[in-house]
C-alpha atoms as a PDB file:
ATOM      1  CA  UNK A   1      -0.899 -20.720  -2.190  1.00  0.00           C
ATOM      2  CA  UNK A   2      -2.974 -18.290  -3.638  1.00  0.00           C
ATOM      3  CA  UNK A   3      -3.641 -16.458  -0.337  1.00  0.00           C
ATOM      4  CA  UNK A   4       0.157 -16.319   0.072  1.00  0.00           C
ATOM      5  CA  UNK A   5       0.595 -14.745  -3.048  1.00  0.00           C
ATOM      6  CA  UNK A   6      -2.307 -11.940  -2.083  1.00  0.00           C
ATOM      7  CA  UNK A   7      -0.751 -11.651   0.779  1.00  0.00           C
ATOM      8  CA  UNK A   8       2.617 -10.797  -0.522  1.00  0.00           C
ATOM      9  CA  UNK A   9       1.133  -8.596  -3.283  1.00  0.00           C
ATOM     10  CA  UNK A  10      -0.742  -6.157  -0.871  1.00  0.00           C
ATOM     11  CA  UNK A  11       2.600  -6.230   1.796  1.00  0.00           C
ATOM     12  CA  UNK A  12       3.839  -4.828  -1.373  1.00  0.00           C
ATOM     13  CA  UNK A  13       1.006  -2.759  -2.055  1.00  0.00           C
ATOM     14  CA  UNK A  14       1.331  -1.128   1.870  1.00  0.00           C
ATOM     15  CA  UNK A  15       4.883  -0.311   1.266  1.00  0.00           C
ATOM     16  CA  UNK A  16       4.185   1.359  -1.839  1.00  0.00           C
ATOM     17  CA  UNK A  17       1.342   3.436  -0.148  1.00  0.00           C
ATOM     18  CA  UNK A  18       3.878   4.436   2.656  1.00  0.00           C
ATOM     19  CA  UNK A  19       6.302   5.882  -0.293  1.00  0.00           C
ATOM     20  CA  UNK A  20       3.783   7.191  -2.231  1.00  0.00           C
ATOM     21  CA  UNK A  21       1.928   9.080   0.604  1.00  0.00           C
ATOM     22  CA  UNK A  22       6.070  10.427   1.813  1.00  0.00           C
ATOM     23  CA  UNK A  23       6.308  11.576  -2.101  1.00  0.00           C
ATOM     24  CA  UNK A  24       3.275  12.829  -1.660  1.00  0.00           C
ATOM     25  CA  UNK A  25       3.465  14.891   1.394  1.00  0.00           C
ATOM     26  CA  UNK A  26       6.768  16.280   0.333  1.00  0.00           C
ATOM     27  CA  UNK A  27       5.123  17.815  -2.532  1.00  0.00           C
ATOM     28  CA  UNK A  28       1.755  18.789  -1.418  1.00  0.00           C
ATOM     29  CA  UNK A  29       2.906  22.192  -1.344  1.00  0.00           C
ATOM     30  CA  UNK A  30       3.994  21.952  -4.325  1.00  0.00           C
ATOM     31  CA  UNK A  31       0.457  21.223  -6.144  1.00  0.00           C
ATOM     32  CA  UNK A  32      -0.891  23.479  -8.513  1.00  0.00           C
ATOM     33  CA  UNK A  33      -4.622  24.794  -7.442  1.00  0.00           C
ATOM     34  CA  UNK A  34      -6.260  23.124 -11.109  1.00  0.00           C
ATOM     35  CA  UNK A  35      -4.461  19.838 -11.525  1.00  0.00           C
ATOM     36  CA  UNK A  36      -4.226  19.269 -15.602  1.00  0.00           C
ATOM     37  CA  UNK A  37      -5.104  15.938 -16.780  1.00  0.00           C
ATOM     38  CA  UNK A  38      -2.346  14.756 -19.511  1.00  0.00           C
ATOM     39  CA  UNK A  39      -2.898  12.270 -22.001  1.00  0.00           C
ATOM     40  CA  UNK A  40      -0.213   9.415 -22.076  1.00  0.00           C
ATOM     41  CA  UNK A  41       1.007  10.691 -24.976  1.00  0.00           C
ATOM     42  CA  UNK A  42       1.772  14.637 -23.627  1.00  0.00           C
ATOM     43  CA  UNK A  43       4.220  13.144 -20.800  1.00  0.00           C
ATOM     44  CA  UNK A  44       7.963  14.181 -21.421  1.00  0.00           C
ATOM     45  CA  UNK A  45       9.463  11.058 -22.722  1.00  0.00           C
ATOM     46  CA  UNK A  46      11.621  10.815 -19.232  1.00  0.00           C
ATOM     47  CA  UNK A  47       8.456  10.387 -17.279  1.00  0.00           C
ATOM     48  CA  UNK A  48       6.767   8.040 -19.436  1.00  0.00           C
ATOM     49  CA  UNK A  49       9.797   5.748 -19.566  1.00  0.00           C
ATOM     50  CA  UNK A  50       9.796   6.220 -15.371  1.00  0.00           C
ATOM     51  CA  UNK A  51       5.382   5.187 -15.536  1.00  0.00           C
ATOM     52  CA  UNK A  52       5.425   3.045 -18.081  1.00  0.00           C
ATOM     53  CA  UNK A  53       4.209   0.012 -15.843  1.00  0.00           C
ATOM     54  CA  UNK A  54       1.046   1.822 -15.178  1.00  0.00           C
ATOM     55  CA  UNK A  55       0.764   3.032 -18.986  1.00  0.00           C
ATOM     56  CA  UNK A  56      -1.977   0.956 -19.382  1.00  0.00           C
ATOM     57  CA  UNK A  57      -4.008   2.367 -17.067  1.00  0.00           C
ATOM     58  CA  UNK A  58      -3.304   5.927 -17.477  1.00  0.00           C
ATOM     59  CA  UNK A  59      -6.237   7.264 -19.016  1.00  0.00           C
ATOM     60  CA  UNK A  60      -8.190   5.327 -16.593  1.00  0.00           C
ATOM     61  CA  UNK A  61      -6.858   7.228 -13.761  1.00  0.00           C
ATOM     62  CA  UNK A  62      -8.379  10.779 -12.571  1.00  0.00           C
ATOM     63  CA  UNK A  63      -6.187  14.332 -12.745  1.00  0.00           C
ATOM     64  CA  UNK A  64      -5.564  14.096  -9.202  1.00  0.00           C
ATOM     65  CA  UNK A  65      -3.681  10.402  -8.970  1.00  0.00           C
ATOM     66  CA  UNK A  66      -2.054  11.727 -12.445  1.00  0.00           C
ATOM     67  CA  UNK A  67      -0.679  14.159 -10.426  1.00  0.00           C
ATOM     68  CA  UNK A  68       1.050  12.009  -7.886  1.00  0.00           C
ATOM     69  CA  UNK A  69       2.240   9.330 -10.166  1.00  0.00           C
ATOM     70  CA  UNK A  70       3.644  12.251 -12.021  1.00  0.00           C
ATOM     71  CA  UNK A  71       5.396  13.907  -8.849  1.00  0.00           C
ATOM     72  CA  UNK A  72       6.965  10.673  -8.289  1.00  0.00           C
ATOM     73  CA  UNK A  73       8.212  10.431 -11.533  1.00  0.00           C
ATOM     74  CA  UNK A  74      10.081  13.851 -11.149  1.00  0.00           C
ATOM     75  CA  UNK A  75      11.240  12.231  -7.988  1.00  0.00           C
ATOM     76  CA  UNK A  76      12.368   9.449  -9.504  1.00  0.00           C
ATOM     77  CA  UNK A  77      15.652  10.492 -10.704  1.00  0.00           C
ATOM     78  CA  UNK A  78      16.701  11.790  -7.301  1.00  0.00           C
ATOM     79  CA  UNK A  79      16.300   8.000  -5.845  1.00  0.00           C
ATOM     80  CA  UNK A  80      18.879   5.169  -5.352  1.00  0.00           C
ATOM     81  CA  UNK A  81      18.970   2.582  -7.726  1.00  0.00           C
ATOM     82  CA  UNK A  82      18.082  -0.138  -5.039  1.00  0.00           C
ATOM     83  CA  UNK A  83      14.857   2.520  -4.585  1.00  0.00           C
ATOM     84  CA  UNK A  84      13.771   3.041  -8.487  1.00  0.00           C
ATOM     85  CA  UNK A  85      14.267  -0.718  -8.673  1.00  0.00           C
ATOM     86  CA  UNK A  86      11.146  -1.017  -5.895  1.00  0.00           C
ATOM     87  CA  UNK A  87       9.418   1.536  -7.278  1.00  0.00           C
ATOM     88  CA  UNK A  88       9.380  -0.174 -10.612  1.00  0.00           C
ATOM     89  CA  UNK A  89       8.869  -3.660  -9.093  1.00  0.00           C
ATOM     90  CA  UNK A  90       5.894  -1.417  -7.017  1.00  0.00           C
ATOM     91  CA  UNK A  91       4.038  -0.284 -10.272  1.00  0.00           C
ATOM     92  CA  UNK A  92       4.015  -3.042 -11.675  1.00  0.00           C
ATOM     93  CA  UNK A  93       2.374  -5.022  -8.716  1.00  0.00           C
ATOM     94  CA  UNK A  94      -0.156  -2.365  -8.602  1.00  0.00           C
ATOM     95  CA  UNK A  95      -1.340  -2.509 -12.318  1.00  0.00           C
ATOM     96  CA  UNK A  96      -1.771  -5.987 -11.775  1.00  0.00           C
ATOM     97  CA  UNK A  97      -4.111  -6.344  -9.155  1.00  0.00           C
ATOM     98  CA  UNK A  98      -8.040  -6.270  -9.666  1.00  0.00           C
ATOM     99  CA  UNK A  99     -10.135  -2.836  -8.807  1.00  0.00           C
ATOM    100  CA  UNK A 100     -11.167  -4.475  -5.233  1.00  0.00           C
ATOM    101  CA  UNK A 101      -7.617  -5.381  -3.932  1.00  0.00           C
ATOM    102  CA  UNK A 102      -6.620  -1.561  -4.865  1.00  0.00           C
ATOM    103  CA  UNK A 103      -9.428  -0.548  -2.894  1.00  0.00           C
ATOM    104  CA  UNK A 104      -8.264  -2.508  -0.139  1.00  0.00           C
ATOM    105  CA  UNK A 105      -4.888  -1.118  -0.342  1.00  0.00           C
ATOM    106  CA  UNK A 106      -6.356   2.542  -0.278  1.00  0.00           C
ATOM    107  CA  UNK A 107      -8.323   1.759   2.647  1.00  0.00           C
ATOM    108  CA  UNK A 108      -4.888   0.405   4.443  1.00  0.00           C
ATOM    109  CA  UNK A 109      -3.587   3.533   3.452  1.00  0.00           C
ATOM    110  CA  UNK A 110      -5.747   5.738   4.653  1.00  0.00           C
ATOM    111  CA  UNK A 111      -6.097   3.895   7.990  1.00  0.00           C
ATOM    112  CA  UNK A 112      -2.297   4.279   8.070  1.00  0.00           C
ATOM    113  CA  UNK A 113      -2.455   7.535   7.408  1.00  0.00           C
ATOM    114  CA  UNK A 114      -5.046   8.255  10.183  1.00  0.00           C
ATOM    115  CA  UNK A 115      -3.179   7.019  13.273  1.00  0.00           C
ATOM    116  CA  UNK A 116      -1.056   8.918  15.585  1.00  0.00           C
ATOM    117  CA  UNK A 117       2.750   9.666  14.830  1.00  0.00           C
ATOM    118  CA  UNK A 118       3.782   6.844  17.636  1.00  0.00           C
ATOM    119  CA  UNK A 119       2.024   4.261  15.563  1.00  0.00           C
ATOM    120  CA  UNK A 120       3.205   5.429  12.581  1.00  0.00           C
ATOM    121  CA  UNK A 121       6.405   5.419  13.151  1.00  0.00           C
ATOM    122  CA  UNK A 122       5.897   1.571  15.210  1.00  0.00           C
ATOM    123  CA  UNK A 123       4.268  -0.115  12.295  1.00  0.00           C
ATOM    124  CA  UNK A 124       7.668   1.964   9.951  1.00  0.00           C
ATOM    125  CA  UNK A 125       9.829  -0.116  12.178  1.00  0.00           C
ATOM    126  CA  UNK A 126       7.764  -3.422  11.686  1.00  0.00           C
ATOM    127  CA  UNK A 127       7.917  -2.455   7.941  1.00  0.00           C
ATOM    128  CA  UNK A 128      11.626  -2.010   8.470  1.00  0.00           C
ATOM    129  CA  UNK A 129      12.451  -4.930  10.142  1.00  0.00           C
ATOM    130  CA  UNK A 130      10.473  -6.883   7.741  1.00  0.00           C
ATOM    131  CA  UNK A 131      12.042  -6.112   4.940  1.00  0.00           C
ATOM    132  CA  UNK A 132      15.890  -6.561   6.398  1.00  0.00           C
ATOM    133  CA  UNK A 133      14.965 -10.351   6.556  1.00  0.00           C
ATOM    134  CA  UNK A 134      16.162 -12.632   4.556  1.00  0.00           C
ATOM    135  CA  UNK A 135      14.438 -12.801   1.247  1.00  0.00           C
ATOM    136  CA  UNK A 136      13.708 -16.725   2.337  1.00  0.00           C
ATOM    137  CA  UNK A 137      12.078 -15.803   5.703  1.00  0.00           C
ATOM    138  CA  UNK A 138      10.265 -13.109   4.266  1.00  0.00           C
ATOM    139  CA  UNK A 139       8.870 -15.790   1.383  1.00  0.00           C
ATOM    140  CA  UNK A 140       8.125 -18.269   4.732  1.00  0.00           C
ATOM    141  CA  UNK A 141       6.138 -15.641   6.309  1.00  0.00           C
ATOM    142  CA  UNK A 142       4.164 -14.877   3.475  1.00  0.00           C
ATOM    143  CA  UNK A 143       3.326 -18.230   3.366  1.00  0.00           C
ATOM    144  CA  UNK A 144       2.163 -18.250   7.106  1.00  0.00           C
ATOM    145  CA  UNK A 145      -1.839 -18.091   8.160  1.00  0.00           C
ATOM    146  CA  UNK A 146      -1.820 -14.431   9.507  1.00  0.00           C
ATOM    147  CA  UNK A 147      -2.158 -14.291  13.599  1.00  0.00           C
ATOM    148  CA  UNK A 148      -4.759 -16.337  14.912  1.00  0.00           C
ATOM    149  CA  UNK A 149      -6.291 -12.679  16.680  1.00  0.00           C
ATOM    150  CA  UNK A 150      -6.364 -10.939  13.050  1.00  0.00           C
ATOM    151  CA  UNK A 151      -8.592 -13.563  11.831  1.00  0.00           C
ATOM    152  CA  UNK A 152     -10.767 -14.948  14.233  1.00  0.00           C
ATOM    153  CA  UNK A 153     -14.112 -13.037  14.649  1.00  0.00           C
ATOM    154  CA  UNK A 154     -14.633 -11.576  18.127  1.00  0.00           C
ATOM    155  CA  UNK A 155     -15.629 -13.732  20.852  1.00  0.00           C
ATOM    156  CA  UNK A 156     -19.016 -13.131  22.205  1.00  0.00           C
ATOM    157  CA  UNK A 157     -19.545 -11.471  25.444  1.00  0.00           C
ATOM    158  CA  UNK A 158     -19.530 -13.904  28.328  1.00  0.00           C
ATOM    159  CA  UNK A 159     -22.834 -14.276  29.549  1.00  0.00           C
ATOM    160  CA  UNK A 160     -23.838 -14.223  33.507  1.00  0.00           C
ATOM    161  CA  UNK A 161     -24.333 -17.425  35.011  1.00  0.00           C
ATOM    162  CA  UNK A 162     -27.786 -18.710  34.949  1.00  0.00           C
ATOM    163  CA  UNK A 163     -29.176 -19.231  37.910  1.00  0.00           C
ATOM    164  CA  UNK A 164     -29.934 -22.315  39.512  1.00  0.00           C
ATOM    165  CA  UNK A 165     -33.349 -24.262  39.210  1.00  0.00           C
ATOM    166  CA  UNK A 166     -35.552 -23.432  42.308  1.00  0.00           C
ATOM    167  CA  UNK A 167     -36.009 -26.310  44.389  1.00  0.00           C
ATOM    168  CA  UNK A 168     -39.701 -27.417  45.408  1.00  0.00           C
END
């Protein structure tokens, strides 16, 4: 049960790296050269309402990942309410989970972020067709062992035949 629920939390985590790295890369030209490091309290009150999942953790976090969660906040407004809803929902998850299981989800996203547009844009429609289930299938799959080939360790080489004993 407990993997289940890890499970489900870093699915959530990988689609909240996806949106985060689109927010992201719509504003990296945006980005001032020296990022400023805010205190909680020197967000406009819009944006704080927007991060205040993460409040907790703000002065834990460096300028640059300020940065983002702030560009997403000025995003925010712009996004349906079915999106702000995940977003929220997003946050949250993330504030919750223990230093190693974010670094696991950084590492996801950065392999993400390192393959070529075709599998980029294959594991998007994965994503996609994952999350058009059912809530009730998607809660079933959770639930699943992953695929036997994700978790099995790699078969040893096959070794040559020995040969046979010489005969006297």
């Amino acid at each position: 049960m407990a993997e289940a629920r890890i499970r489900r939390r870093l699915i959530r985590i990988l689609a909240f790296s996806l949106a985060l790295a689109a927010v992201v890369a719509e504003s990296a030209f945006a980005q001032p050269v020296a990022l400023r490091s805010p205190a909680w309290s020197e967000l406009p009150a819009g944006e704080r309402q927007i991060l205040a999942p993460i409040a907790p953790e703000w002065d834990k976090l460096d300028a640059q990942r300020k940065q983002k969660w702030r560009f997403l906040a000025q995003r925010y407004p712009k996004m349906t309410a079915d999106e702000q809803q995940r977003i929220q929902q997003q946050m949250s998850a993330w504030v919750q989970l223990s230093p190693q299981q974010r670094a696991v989800a950084r590492e996801q996203y950065k392999t993400l972020n390192q393959l070529p547009p075709e599998q980029k844009q294959a594991v998007r429609q994965k994503w996609e067709k994952y999350q058009s289930l059912p809530p009730e299938t998607r809660h079933d799959l959770a639930l699943q062992p992953p695929p036997a080939a994700a978790t099995r360790a790699p078969r040893p080489a096959p070794q040559p035949p020995s040969a046979p004993p010489a005969s006297k």
